[in-house]
C-alpha atoms as a PDB file:
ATOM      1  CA  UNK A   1       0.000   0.000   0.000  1.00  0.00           C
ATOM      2  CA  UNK A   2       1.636   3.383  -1.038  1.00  0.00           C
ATOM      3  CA  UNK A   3       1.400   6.316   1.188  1.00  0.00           C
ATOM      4  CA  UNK A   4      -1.405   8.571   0.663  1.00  0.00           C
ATOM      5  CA  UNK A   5      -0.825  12.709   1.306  1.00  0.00           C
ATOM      6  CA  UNK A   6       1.987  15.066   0.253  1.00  0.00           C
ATOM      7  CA  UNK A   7       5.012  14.999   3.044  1.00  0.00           C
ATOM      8  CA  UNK A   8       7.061  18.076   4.204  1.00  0.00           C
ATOM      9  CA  UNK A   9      10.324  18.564   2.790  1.00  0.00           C
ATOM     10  CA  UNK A  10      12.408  21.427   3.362  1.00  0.00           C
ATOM     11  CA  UNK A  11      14.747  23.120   0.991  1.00  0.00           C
ATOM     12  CA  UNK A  12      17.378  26.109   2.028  1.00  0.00           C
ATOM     13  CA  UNK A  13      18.100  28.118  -1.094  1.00  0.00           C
ATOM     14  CA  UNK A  14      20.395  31.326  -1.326  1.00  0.00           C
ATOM     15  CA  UNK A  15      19.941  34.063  -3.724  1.00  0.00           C
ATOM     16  CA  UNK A  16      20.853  37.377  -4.221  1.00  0.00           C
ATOM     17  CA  UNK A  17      18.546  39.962  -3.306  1.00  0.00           C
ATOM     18  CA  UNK A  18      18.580  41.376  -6.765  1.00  0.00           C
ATOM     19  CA  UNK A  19      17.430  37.819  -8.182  1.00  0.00           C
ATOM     20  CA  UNK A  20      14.957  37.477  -5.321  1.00  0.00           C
ATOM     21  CA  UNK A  21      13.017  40.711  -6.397  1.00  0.00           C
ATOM     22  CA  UNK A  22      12.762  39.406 -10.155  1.00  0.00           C
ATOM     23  CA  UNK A  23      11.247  36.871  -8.767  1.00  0.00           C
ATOM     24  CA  UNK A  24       8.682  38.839  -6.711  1.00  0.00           C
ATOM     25  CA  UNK A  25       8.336  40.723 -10.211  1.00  0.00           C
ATOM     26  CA  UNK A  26       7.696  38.046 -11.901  1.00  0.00           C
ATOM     27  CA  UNK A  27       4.789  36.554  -9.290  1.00  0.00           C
ATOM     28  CA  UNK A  28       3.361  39.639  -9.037  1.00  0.00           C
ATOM     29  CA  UNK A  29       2.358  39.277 -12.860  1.00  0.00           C
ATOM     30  CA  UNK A  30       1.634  35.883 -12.505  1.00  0.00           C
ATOM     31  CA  UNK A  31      -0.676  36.298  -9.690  1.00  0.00           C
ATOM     32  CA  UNK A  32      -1.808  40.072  -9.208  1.00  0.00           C
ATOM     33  CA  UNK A  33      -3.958  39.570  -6.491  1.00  0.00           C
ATOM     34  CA  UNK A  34      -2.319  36.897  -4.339  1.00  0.00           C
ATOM     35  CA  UNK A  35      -1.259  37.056  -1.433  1.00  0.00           C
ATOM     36  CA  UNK A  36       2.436  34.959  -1.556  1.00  0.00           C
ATOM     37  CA  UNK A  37       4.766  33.917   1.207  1.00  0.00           C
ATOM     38  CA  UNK A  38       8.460  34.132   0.435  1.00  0.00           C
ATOM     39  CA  UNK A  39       8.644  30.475  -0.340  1.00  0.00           C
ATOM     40  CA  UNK A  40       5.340  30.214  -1.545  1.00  0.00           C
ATOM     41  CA  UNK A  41       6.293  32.720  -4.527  1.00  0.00           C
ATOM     42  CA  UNK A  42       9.983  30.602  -5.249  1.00  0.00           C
ATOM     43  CA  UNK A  43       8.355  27.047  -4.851  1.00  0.00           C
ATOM     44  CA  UNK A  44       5.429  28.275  -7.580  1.00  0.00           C
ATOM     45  CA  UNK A  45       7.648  29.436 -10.011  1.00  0.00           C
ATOM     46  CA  UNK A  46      10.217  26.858  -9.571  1.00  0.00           C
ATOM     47  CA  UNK A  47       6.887  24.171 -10.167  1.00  0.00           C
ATOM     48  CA  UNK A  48       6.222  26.118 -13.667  1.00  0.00           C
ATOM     49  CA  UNK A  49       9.610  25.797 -14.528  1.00  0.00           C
ATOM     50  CA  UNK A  50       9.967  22.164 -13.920  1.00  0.00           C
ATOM     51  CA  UNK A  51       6.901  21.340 -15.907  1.00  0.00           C
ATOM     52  CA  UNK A  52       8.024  23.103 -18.667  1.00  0.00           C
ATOM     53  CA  UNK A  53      11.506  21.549 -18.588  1.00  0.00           C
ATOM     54  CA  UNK A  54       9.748  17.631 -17.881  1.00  0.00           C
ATOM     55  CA  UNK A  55       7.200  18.382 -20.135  1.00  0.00           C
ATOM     56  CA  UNK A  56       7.913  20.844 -23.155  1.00  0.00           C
ATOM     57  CA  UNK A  57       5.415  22.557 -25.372  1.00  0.00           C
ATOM     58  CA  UNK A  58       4.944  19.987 -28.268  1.00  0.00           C
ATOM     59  CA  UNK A  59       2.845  22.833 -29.727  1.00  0.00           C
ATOM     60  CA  UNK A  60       5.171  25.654 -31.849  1.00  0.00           C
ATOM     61  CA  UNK A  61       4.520  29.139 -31.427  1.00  0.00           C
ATOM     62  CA  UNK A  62       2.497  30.914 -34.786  1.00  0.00           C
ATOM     63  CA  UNK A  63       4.165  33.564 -36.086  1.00  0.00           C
ATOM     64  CA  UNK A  64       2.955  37.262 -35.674  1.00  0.00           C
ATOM     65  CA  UNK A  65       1.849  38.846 -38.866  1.00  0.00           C
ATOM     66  CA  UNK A  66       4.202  41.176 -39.047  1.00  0.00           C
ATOM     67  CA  UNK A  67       7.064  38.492 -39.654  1.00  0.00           C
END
């Protein structure tokens, strides 16, 4: 029988403070209204990055029509 439930694992990370607040930037478009922790804003992005590395876009983007 496999466990059920998500378990706690915790993760130190070190940044600069200049990366941190493109970070905040960037969750701040992401979610406008949201109220984010710290880790909550660095553990979301990180989870859209690491779907988009396991699983890429299979789909290609369509040009503008300009180009």
């Amino acid at each position: 029988m496999e466990p059920t439930g998500k378990r706690t694992l915790q993760v130190n990370v070190k940044m600069s403070e200049e990366d941190f607040a493109l970070l905040k930037r960037a969750a701040e478009k992401i979610w406008p209204d949201a109220i984010l922790s710290n880790s909550a804003i660095i553990l979301g992005l990180a989870k859209i990055a690491a779907r988009g590395v396991v699983h890429p876009a299979t789909r290609k983007r369509s040009k503008s029509p300009r180009e």
